[in-house]
Protein backbone atom coordinates (compact mmCIF):
# COMPACT_ATOMS: atom_id res chain seq x y z
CA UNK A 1 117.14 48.85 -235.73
CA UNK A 2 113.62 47.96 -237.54
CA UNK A 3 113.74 51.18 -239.92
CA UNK A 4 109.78 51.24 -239.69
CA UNK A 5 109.72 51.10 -235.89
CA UNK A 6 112.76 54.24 -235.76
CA UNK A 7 110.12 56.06 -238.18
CA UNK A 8 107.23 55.16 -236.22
CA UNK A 9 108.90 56.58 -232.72
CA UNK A 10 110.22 60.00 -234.39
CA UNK A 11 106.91 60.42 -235.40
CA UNK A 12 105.69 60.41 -232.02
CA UNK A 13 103.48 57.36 -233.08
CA UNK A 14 103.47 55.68 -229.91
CA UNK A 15 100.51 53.30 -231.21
CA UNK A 16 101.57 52.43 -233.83
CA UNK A 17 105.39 51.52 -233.32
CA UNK A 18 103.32 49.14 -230.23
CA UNK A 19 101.07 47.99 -232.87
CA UNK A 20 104.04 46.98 -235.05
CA UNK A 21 106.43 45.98 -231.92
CA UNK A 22 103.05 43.02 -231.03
CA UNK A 23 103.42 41.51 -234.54
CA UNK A 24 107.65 42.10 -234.90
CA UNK A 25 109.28 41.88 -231.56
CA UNK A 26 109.87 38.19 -231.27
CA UNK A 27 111.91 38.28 -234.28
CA UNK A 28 113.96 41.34 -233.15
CA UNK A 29 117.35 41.01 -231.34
CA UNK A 30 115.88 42.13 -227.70
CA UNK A 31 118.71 45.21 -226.67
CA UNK A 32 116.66 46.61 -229.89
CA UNK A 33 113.62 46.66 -228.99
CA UNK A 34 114.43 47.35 -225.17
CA UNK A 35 116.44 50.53 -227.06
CA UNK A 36 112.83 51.61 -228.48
CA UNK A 37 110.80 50.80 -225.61
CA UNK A 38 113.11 52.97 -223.65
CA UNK A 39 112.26 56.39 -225.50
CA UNK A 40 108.75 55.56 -225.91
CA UNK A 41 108.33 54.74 -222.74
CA UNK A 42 110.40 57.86 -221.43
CA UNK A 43 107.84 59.99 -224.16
CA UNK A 44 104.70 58.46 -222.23
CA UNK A 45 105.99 59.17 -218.85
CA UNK A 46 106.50 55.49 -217.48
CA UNK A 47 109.98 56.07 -215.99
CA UNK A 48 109.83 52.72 -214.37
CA UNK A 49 109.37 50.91 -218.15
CA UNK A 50 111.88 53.17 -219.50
CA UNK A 51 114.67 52.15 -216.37
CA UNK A 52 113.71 48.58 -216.98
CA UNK A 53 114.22 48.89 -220.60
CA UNK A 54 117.77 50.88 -220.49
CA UNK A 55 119.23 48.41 -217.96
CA UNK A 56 118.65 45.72 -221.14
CA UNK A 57 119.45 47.59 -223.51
CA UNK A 58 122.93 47.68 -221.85
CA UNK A 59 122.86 44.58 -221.15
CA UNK A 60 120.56 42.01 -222.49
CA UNK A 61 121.91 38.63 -221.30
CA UNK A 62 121.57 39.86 -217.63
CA UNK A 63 118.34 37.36 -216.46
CA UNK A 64 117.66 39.68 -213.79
CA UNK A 65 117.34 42.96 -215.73
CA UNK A 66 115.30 40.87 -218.19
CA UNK A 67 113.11 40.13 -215.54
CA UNK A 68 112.54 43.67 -214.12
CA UNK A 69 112.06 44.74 -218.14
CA UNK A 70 109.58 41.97 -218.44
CA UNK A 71 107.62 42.78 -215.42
CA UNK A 72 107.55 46.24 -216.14
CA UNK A 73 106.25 45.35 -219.55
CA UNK A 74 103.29 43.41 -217.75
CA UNK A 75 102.22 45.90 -215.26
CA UNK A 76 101.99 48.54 -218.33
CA UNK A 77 100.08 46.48 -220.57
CA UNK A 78 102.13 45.32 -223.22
CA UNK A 79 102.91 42.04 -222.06
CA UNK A 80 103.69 40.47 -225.84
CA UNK A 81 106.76 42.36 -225.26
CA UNK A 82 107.91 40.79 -221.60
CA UNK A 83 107.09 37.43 -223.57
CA UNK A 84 110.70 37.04 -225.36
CA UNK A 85 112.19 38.80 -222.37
CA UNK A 86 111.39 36.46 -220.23
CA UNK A 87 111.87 33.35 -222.42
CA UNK A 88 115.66 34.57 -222.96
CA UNK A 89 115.95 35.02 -219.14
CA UNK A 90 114.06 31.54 -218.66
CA UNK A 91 117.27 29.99 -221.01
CA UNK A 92 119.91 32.05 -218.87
CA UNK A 93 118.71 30.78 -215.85
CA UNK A 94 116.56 28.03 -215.99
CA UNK A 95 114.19 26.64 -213.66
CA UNK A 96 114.05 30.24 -212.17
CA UNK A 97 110.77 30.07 -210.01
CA UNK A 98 109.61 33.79 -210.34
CA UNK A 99 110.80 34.20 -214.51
CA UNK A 100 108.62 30.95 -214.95
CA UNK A 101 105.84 32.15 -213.37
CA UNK A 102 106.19 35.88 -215.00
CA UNK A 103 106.47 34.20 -217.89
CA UNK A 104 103.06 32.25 -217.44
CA UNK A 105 101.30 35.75 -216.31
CA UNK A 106 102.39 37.26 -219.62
CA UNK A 107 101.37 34.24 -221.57
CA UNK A 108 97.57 34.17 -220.27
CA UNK A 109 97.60 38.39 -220.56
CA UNK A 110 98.07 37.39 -224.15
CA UNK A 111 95.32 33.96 -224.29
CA UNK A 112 98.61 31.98 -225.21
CA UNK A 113 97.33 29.05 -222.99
CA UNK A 114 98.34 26.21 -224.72
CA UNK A 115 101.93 27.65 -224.93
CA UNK A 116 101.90 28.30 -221.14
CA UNK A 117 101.01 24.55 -220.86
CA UNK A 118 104.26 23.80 -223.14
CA UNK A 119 106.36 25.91 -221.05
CA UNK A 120 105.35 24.64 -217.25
CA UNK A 121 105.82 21.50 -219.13
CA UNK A 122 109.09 22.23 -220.06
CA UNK A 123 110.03 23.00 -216.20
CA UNK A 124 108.29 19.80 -214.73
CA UNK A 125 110.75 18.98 -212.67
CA UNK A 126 110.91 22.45 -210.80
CA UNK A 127 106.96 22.46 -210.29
CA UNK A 128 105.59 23.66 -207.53
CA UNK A 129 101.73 21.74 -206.30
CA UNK A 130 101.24 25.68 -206.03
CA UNK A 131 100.86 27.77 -207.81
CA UNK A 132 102.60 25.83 -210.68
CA UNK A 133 101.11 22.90 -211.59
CA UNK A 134 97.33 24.80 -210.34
CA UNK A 135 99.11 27.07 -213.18
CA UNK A 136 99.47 24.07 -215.23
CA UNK A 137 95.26 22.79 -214.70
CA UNK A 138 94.40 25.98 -215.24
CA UNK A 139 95.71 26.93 -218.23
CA UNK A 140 95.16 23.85 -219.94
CA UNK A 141 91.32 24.05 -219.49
CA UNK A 142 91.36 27.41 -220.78
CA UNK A 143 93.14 26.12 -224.01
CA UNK A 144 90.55 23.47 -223.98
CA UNK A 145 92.28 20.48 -222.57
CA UNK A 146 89.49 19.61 -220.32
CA UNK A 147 91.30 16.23 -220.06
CA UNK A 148 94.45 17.31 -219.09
CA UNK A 149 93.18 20.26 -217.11
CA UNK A 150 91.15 17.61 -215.19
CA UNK A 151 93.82 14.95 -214.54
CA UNK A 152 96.02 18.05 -212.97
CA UNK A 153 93.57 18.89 -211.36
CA UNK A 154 93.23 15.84 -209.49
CA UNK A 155 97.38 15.18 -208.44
CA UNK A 156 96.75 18.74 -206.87
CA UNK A 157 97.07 18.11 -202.91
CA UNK A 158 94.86 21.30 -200.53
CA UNK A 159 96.55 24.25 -200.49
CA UNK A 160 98.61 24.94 -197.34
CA UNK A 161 98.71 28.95 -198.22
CA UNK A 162 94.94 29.52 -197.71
CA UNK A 163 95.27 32.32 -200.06
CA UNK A 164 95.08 29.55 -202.87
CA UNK A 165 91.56 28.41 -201.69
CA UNK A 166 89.22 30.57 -203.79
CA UNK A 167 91.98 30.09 -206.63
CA UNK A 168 91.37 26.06 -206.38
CA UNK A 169 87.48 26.22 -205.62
CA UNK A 170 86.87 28.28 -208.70
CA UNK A 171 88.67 25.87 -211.32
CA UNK A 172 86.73 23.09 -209.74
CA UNK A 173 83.71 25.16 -210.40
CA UNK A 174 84.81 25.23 -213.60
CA UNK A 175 85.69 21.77 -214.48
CA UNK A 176 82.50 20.70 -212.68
CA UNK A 177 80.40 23.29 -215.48
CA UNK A 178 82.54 21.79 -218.22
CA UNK A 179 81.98 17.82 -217.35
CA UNK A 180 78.41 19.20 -217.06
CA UNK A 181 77.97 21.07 -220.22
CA UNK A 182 80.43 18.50 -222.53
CA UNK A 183 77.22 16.23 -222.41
CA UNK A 184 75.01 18.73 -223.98
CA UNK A 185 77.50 20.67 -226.25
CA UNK A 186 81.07 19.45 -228.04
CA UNK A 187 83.14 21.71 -226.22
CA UNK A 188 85.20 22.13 -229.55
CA UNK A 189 86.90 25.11 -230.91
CA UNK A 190 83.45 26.29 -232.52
CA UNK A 191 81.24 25.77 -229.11
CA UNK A 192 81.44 29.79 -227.41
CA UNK A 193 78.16 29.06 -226.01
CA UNK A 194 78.93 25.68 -223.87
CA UNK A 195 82.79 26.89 -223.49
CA UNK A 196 81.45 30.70 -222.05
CA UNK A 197 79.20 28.00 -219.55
CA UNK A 198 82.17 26.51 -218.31
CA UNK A 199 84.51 29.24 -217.75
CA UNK A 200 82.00 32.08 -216.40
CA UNK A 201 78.73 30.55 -214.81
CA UNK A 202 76.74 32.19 -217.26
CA UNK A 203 74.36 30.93 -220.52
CA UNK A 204 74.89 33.16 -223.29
CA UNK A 205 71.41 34.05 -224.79
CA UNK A 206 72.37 34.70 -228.61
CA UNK A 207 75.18 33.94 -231.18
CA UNK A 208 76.37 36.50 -233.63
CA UNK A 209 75.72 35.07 -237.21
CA UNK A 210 78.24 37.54 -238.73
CA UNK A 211 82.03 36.86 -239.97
CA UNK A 212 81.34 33.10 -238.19
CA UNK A 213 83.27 31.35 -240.48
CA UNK A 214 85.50 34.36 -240.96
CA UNK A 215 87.29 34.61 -237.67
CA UNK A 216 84.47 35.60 -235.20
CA UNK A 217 83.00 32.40 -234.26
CA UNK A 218 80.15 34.22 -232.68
CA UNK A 219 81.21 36.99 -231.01
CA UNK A 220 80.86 40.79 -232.64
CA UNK A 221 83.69 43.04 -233.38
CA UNK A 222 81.66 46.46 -233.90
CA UNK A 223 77.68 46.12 -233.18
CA UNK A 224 74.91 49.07 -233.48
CA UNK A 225 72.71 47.99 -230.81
CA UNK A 226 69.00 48.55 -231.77
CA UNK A 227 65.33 48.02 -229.28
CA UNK A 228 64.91 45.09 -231.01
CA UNK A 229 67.77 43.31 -230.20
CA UNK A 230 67.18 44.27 -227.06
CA UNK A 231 64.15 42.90 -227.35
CA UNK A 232 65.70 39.90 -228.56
CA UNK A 233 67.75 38.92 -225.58
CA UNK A 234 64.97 39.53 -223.02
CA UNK A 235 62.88 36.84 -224.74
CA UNK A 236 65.98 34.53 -224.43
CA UNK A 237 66.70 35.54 -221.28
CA UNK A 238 62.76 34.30 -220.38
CA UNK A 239 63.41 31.41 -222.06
CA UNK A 240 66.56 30.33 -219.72
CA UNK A 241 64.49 31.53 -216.98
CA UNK A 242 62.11 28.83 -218.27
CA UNK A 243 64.72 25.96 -219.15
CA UNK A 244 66.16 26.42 -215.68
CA UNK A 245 63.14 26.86 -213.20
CA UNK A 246 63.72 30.11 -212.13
CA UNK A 247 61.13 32.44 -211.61
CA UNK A 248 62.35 35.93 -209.98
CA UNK A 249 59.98 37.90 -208.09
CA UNK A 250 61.46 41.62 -208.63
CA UNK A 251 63.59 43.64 -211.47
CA UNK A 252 66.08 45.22 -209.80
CA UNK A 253 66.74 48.53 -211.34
CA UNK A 254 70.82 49.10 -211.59
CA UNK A 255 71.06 53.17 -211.59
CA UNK A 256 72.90 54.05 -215.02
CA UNK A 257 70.48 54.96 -217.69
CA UNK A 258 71.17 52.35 -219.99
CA UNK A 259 70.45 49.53 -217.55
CA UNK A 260 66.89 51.45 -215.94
CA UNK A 261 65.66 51.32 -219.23
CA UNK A 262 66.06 47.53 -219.61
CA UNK A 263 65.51 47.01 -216.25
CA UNK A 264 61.66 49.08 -216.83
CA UNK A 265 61.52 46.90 -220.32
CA UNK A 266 62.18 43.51 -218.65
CA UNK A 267 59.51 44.13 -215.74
CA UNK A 268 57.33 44.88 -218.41
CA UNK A 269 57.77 42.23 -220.50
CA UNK A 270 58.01 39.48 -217.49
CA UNK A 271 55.09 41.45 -215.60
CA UNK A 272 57.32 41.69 -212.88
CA UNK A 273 57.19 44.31 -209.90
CA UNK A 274 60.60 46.81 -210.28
CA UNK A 275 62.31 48.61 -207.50
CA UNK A 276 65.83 50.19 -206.77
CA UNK A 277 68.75 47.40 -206.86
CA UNK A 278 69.49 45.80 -203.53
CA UNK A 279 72.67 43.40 -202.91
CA UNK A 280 70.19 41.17 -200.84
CA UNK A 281 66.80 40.82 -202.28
CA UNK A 282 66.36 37.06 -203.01
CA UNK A 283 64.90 35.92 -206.02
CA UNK A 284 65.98 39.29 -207.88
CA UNK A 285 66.29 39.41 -211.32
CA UNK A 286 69.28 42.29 -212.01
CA UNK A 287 69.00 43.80 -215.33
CA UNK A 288 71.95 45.50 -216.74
CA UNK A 289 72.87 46.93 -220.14
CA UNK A 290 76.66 46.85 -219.95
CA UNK A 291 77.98 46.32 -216.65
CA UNK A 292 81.39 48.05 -217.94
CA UNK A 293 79.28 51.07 -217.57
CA UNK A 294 78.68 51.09 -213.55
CA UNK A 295 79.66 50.26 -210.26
CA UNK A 296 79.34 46.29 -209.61
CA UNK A 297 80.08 46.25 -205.95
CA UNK A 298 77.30 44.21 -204.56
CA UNK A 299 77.12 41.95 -207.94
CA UNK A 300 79.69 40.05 -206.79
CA UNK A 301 78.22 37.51 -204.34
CA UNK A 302 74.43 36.57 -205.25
CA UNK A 303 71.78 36.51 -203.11
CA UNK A 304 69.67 33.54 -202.95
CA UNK A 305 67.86 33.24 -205.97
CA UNK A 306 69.35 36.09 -207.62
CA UNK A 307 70.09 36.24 -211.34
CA UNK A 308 72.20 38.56 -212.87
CA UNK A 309 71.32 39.59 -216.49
CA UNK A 310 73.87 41.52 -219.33
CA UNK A 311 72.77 42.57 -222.74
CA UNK A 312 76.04 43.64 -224.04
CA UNK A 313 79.18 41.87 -222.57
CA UNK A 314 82.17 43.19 -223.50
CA UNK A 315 85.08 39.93 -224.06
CA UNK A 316 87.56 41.96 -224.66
CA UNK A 317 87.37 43.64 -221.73
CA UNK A 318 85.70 41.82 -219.29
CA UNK A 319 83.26 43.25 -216.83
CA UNK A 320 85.04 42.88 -213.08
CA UNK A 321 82.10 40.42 -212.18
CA UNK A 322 80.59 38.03 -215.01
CA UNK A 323 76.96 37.41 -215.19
CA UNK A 324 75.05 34.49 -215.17
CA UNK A 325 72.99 35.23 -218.41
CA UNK A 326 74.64 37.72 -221.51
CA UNK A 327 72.62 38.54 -224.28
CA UNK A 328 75.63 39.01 -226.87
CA UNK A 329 79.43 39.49 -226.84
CA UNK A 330 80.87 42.33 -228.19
CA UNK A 331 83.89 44.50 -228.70
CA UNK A 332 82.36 47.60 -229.05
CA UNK A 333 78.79 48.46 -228.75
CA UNK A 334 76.71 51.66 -229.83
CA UNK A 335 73.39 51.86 -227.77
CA UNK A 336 70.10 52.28 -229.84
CA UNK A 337 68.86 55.62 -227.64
CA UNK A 338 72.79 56.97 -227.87
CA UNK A 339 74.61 59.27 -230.48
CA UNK A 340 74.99 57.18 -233.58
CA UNK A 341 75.22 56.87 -237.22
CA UNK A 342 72.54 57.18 -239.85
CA UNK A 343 72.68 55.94 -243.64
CA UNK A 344 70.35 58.16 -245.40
CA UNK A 345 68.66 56.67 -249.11
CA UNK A 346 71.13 58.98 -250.85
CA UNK A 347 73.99 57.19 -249.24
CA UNK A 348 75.09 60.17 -247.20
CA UNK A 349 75.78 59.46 -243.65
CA UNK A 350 74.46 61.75 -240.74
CA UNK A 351 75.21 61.73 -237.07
CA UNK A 352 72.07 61.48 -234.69
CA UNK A 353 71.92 63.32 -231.46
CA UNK A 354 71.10 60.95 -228.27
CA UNK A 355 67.11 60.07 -227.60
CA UNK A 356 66.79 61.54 -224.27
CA UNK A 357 63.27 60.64 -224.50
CA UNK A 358 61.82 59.69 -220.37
CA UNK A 359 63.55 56.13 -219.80
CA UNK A 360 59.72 54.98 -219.51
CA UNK A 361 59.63 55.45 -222.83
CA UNK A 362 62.47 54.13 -224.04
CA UNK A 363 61.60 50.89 -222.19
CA UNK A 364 58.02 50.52 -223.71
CA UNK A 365 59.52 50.98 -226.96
CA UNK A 366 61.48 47.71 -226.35
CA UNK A 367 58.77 45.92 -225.08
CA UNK A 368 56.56 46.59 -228.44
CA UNK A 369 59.88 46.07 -231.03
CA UNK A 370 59.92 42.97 -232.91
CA UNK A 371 62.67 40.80 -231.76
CA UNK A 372 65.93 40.76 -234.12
CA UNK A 373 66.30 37.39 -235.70
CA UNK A 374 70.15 36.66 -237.79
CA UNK A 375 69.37 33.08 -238.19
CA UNK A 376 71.38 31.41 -240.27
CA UNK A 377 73.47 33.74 -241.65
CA UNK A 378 77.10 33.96 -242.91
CA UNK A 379 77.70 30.03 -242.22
CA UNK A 380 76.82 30.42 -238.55
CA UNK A 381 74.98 27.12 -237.00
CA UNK A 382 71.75 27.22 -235.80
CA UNK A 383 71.09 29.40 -232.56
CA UNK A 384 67.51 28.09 -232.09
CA UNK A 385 65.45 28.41 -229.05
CA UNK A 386 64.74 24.70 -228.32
CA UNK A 387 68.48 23.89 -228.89
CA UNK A 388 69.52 26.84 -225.89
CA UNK A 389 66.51 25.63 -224.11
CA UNK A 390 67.80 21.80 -223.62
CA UNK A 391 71.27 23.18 -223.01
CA UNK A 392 70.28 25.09 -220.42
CA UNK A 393 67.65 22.23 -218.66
CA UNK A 394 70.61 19.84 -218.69
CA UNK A 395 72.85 22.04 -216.73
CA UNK A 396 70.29 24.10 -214.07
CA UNK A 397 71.77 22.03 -211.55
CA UNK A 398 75.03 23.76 -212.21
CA UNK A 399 74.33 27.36 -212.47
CA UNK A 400 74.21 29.69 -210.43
CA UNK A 401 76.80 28.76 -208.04
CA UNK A 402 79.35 30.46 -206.41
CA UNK A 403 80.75 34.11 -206.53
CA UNK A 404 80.37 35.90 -210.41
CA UNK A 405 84.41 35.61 -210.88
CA UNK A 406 85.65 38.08 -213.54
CA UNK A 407 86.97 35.53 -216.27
CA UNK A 408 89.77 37.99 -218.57
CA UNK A 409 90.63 35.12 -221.13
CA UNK A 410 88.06 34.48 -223.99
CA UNK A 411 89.09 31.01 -223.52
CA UNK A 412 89.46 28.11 -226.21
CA UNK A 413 87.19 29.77 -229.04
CA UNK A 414 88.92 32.71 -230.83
CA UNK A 415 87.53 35.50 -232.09
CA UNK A 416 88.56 38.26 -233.91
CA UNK A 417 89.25 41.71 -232.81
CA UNK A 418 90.16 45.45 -233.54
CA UNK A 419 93.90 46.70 -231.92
């Protein structure tokens, strides 16, 4: 047994032996790490994990208990361990209909697309119209293989489970956006903007500048939020409103602090009217800071005319409902009016209590900041306004349409992250 991961569990480090499991499991002999994921998961109180993980560590060629192991490994969130589970179990007894589709689950929990393309691939012959080969379209466009994911698309015949319609009007959704955008943008490894278009609905107002070239290709890791980045995004977001035609008639004020305050900010800005959110005002414009933080029942379906806008979008953990304009994608976010971190001239660093200055405030604040410009910086490509502006005049026809479907995968463009 890995002498680090023995050392990690007496410890107690339950983190860390997962953290070092995620990078060394594949190449361990799998009744070993079953053997470790038994006590740790008997030490965090997951007696289903721990069951799962005994029955293969007494027995590892059983396909079954592999199965059972690997599922348990999904539903507890550690599904890079049900990944060479279920590929042994997949060998045992091949062509298995539910290990092949565990296996796919586990696969997308981890943005392995392309390798859950090479695996269906691998069981063609055992393919089911659904949900396999859907599996197939599916995860190909979200390795970006529009071309594949589109020709699969197309051999699909209707569902006769009506439980797969919302499942196959959604991906044509989403190959529609993508034939859409892919005239506009190159849909390459490097496009989040046009690739966040087709997989969510929504434009995404601004492009982080920093680590580009370095493994964030415009998403943030870590970001202290200040008024005028807020700032920032609501002038983008009035410039899509612009590009696309739109012109709401109410701010609808979402009730967590955070999102009042931009909600008051935007109305100013836009000279708009603001009142109390309400699922079915038409023509709405629904500000929110970071939907992560509140309720989104009612943000679901969209009232005609409604647009839904985010500030802070967390990708790696995706709000349950995605909206149709974000004004940067983080991983973790620090709000400018919350408890943060100040760098005095000295060097020192002090922690600031929360403004709890009156959100009214707070809003006009925003409205009088400069705007936050990066432009340019650390290799990024330009993120100007006219360039946003055309994207988002050439595809107005195609946004805005259908429910706000939580998307979990970042998709084709990678990004870096903490663990």
């Amino acid at each position: 047994m890995s002498d680090e991961a023995r050392e990690l569990l007496r410890a107690g480090d339950i983190p860390g032996l997962l953290r070092h499991l995620r990078f060394n499991a594949e190449d361990m002999e799998q009744a070993e790490v079953a053997r470790l994921m038994e006590e740790a998961a008997a030490r965090s109180g997951f007696d289903d994990l721990r069951q799962a993980a005994a029955a293969v560590a007494a027995d590892p060629d059983d396909p079954g208990k592999l199965y059972d192991y690997g599922y348990a490994c999904v539903e507890r969130g550690v599904s890079y361990l049900a990944i060479p589970a279920l590929r042994k179990a997949l060998v045992l007894a091949p062509g298995a209909q539910p290990l092949l589709n565990e296996l796919v689950s586990a696969l997308e929990d981890e943005v392995r697309h392309a390798e859950a393309v090479a695996v269906l691939d691998e069981n063609a012959a055992t393919l089911r119209p659904w949900p396999d080969r859907y599996l197939l379209a599916f995860n190909a466009l979200m390795a970006g293989d529009l071309t594949r994911a589109t020709a699969e698309a197309r051999r699909l015949p209707d569902p006769e489970d009506h439980r797969w319609l919302p499942a196959r009007d959604r991906l044509a959704r989403m190959l529609d956006r993508a034939h859409a955008v892919r005239a506009v943008s190159p849909l390459d490894r490097r496009d989040l903007r046009g690739w966040h278009f087709a997989l969510t609905g929504g434009v995404l107002a601004t492009i982080s500048p920093f680590g580009f070239d370095d493994g964030m290709t415009g998403r943030y890791a870590y970001t202290g939020d200040a008024f005028g980045g807020c700032r920032r995004t609501l002038d983008r977001l009035r410039l899509i409103l612009d590009a696309a035609g739109r012109r709401p008639t109410v701010v609808g004020l979402l009730p967590d602090r955070s999102s009042h305050i931009l909600g008051l900010a935007a109305a100013g800005l836009f000279g708009l009217p603001a009142e109390p959110f309400d699922p079915a005002r038409p023509d709405a414009l629904v500000v929110a800071y970071d939907l992560n933080e509140l309720d989104t029942g009612g943000l679901w379906e969209r009232a005609p005319g409604q647009v839904l806008f985010e500030h802070a979008t967390c990708w790696t953990d995706p709000p349950q409902v995605s909206a149709d304009v974000s004004g940067f994608l983080h991983q973790t976010v620090t709000h400018p009016w919350g408890e943060r971190l100040h760098v005095e001239p000295d060097g020192s660093v002090q922690r600031l209590p929360p403004d709890d200055r009156p959100v009214e405030e707070l809003a006009a604040e925003i409205v009088h900041a400069a705007p936050t410009s990066y432009e340019g910086e650390d290799g990024a490509p330009p993120d100007s306004d006219e360039a946003l502006a055309h994207l988002v005049a050439s595809v107005r026809d195609h946004w805005l349409t259908g429910p706000r479907h939580r998307v979990r995968s970042p998709g084709p463009v990678p990004s870096s992250r903490f663990l």
